[in-house]
N, C-alpha and C. Protein backbone atom coordinates (compact mmCIF):
# COMPACT_ATOMS: atom_id res chain seq x y z
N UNK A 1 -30.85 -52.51 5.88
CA UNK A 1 -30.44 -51.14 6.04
C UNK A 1 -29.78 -50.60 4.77
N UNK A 2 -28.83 -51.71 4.12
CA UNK A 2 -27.96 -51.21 2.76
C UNK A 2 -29.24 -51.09 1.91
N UNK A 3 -30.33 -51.36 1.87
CA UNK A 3 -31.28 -50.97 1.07
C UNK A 3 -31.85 -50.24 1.32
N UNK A 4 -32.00 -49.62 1.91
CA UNK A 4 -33.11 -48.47 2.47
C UNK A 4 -32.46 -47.06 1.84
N UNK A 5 -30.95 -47.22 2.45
CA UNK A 5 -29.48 -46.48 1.99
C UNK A 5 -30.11 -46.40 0.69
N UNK A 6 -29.98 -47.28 -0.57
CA UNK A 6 -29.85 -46.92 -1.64
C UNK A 6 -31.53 -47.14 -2.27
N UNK A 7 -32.35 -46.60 -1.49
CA UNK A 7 -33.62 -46.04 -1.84
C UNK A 7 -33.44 -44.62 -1.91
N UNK A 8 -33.27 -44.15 -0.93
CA UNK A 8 -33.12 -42.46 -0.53
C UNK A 8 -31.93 -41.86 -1.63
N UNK A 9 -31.13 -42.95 -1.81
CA UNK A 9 -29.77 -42.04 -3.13
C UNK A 9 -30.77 -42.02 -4.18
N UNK A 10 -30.05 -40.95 -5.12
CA UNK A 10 -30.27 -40.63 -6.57
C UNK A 10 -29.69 -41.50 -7.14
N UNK A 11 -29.90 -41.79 -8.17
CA UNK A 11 -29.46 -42.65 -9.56
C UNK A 11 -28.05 -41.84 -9.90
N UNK A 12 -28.16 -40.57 -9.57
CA UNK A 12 -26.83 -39.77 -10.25
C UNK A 12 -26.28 -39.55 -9.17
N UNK A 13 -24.78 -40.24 -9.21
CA UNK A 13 -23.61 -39.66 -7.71
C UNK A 13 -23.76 -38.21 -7.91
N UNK A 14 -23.37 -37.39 -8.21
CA UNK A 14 -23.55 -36.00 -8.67
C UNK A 14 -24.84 -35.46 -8.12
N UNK A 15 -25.83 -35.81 -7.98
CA UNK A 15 -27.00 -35.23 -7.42
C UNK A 15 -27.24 -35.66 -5.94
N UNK A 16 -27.32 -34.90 -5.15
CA UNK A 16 -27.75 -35.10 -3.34
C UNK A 16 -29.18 -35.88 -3.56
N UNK A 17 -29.07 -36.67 -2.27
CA UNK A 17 -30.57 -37.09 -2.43
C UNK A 17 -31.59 -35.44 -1.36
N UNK A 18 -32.32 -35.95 -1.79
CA UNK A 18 -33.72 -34.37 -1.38
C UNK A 18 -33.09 -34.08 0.00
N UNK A 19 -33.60 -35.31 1.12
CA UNK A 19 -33.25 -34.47 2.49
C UNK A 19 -31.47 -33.84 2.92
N UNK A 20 -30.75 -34.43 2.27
CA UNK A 20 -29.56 -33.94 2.06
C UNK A 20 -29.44 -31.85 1.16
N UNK A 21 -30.50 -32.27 0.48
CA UNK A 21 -30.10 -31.18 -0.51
C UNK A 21 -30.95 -29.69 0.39
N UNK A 22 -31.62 -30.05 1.30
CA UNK A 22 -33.13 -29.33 1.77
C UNK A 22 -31.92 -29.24 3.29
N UNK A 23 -31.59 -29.76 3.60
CA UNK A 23 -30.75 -29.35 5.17
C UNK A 23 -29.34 -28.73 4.39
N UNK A 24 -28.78 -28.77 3.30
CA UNK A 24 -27.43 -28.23 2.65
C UNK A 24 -28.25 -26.95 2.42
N UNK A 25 -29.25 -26.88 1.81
CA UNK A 25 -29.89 -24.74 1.13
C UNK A 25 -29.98 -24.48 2.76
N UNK A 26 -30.59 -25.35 3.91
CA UNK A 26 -30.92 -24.40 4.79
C UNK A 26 -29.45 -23.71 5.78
N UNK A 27 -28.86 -24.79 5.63
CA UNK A 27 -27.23 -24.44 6.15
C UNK A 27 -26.67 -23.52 5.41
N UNK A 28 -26.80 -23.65 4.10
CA UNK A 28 -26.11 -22.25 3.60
C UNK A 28 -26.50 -20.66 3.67
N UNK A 29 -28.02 -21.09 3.60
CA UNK A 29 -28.51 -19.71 4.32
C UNK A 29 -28.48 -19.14 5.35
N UNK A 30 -28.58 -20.01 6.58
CA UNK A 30 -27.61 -19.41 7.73
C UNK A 30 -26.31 -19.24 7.75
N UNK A 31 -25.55 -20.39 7.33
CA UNK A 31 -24.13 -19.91 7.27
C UNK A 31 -23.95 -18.27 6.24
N UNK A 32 -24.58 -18.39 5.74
CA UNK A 32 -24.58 -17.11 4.33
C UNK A 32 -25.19 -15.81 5.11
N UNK A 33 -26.03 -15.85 5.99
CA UNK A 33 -26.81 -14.94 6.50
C UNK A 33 -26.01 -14.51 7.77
N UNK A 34 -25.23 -14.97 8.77
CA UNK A 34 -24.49 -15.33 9.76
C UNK A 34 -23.55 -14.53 9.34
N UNK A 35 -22.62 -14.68 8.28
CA UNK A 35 -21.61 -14.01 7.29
C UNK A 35 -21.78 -12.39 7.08
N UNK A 36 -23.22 -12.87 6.40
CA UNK A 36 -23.48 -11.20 5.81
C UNK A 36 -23.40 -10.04 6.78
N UNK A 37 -24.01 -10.87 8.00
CA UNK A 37 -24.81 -9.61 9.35
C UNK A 37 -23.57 -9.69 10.00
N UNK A 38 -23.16 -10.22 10.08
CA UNK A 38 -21.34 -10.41 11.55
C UNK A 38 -20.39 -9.74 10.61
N UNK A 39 -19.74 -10.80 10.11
CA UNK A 39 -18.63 -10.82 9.41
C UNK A 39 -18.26 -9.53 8.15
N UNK A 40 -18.96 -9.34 7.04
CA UNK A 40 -18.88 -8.72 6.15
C UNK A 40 -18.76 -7.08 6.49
N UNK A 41 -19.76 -6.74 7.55
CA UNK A 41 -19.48 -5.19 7.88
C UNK A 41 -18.04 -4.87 8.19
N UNK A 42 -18.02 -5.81 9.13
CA UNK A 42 -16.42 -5.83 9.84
C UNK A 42 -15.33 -6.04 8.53
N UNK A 43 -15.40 -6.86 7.95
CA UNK A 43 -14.41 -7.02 6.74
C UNK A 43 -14.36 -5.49 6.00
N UNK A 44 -15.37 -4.53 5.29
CA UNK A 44 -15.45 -3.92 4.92
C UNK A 44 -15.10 -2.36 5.90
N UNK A 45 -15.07 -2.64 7.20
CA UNK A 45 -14.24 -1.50 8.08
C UNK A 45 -13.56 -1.39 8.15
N UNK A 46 -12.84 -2.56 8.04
CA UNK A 46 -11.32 -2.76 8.05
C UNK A 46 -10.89 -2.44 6.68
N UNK A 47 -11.67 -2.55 5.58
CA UNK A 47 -10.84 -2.02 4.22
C UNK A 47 -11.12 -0.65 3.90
N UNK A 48 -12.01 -0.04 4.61
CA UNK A 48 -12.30 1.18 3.95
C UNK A 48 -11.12 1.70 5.11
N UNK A 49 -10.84 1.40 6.64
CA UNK A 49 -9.61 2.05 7.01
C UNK A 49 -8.40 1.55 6.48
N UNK A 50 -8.03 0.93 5.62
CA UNK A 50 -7.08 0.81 5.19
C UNK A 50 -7.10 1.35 3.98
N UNK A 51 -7.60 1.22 3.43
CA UNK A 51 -7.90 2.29 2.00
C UNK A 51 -7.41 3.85 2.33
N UNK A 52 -8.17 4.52 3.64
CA UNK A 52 -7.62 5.72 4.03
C UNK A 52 -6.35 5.96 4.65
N UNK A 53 -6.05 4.49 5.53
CA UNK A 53 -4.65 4.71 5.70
C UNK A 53 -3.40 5.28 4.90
N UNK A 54 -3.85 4.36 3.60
CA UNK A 54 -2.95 4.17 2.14
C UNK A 54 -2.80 5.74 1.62
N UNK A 55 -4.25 5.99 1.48
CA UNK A 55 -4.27 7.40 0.52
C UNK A 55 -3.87 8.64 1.39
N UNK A 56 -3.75 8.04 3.09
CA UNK A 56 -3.38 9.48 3.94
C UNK A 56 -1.25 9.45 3.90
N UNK A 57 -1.02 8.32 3.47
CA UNK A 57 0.39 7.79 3.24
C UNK A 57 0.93 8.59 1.88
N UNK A 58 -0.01 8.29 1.17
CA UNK A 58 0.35 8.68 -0.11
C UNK A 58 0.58 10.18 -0.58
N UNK A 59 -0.76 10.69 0.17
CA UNK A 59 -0.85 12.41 0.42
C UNK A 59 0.19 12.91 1.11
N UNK A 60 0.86 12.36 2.57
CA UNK A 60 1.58 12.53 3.08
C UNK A 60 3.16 12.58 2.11
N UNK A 61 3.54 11.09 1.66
CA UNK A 61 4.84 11.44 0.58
C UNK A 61 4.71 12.73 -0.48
N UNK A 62 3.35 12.72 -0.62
CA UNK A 62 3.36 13.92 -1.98
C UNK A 62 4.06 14.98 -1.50
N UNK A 63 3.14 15.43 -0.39
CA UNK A 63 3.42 16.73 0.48
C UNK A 63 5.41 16.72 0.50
N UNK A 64 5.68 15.55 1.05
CA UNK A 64 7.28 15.89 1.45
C UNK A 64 8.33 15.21 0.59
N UNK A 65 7.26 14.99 -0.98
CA UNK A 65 8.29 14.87 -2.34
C UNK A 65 8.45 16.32 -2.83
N UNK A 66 7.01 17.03 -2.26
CA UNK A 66 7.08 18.98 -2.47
C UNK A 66 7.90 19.62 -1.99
N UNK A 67 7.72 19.17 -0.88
CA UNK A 67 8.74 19.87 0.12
C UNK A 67 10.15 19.61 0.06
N UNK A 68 10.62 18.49 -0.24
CA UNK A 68 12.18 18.14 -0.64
C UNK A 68 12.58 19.01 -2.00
N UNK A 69 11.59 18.94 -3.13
CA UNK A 69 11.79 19.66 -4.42
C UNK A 69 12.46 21.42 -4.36
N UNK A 70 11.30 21.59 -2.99
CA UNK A 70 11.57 23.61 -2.95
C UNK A 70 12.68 23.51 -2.35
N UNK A 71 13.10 22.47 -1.36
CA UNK A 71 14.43 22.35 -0.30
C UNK A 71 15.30 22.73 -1.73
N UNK A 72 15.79 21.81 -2.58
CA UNK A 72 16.66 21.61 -3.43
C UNK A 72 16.53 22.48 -4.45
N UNK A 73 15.29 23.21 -4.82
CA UNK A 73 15.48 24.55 -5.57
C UNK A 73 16.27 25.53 -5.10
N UNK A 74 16.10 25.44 -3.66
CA UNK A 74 16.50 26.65 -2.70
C UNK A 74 17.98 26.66 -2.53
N UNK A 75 18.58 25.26 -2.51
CA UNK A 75 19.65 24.79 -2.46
C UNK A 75 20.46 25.22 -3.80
N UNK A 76 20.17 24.69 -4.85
CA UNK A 76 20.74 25.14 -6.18
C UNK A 76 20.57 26.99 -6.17
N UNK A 77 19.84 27.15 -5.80
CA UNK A 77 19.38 29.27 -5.76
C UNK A 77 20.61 29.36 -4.93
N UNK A 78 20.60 28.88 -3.92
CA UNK A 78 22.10 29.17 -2.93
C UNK A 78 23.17 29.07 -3.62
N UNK A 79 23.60 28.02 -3.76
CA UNK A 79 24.68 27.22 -4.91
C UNK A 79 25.38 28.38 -6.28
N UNK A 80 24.23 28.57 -6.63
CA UNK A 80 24.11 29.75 -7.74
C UNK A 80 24.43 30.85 -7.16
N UNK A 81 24.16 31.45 -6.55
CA UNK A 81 24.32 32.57 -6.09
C UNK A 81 26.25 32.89 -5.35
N UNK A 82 26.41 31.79 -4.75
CA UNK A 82 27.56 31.61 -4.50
C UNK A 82 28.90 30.81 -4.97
N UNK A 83 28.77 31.17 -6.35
CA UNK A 83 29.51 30.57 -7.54
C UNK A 83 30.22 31.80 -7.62
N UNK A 84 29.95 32.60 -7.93
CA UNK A 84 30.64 33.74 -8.33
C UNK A 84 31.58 34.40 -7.47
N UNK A 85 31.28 34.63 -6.37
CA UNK A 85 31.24 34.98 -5.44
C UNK A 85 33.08 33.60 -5.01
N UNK A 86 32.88 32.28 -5.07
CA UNK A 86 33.90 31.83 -4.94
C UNK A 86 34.70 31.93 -5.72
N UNK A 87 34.08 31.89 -7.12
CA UNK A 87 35.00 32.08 -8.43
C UNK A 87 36.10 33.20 -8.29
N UNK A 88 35.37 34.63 -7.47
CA UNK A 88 36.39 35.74 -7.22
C UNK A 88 37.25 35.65 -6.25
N UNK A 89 37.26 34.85 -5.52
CA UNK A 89 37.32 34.42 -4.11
C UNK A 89 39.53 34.04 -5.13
N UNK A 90 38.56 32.49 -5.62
CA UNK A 90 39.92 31.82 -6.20
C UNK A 90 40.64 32.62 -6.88
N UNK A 91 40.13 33.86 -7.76
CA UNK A 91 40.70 34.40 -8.79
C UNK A 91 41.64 35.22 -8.08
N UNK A 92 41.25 35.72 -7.12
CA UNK A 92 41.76 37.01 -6.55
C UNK A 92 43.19 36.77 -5.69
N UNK A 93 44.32 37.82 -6.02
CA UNK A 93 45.90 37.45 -5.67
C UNK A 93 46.28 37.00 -4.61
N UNK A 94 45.40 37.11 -3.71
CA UNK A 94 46.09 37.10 -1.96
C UNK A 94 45.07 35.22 -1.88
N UNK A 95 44.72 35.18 -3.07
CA UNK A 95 43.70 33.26 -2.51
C UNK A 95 44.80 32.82 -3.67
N UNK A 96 45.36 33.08 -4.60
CA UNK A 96 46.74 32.89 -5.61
C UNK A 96 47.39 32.31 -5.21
N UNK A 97 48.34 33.27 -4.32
CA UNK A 97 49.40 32.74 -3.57
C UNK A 97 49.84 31.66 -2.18
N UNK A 98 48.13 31.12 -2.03
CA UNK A 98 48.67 30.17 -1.43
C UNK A 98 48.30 28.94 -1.24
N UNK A 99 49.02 28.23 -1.82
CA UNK A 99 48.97 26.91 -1.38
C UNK A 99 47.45 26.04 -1.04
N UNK A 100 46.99 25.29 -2.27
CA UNK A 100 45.73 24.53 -2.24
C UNK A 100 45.62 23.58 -1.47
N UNK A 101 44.57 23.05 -0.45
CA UNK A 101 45.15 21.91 0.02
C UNK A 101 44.57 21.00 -0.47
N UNK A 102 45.46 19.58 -0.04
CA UNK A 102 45.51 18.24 -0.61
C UNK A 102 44.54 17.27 -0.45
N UNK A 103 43.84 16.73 -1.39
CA UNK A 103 43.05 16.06 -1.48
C UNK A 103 43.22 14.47 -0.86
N UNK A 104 42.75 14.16 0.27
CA UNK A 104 43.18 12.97 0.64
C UNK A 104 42.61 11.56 -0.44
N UNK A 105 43.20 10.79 -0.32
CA UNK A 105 42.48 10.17 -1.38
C UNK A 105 43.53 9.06 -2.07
């Protein structure tokens, strides 16, 4: 039997003998073909919805990095506008005379 064994091997460990190498191409082509038709669509549904997830995330922060920006323009426009307005507030004799209060701290 140990001879028969080392009829069917190659001379080179590295090389399969034939019926080894002829049932390994046909396994990989089903396993490979099995892959392509099942597996791969599905892999690729799942990334193209995640791909849109990402970029509907991303669109989304843009939108309400915009929207925070006009908040805080609007805020400083306020701010501004009511500078002066306190400035006369402090300046004026009857806000003078009394008594600032204390900063806890």
């Amino acid at each position: 039997m140990i001879h028969l064994a080392d009829n069917t091997a190659s001379t080179n460990p590295l090389l399969p003998s034939w019926p080894e190498f002829i049932i390994g191409t046909i396994l990989f082509v089903l396993v490979f073909g099995f892959l392509a038709r099942l597996a791969l669509p599905r892999i690729q549904q799942i990334l193209t919805e995640r791909t849109e997830q990402i970029e509907g995330g991303l669109a989304r922060s843009e939108e309400a990095q915009a929207e925070a920006q006009q908040l805080l323009e609007q805020y400083r426009q306020q701010l501004a506008a009511r500078r002066p307005v306190s400035r006369a507030r402090r300046s004026s004799p009857r806000c003078a005379s009394r008594p600032r209060p204390r900063r806890a701290g």
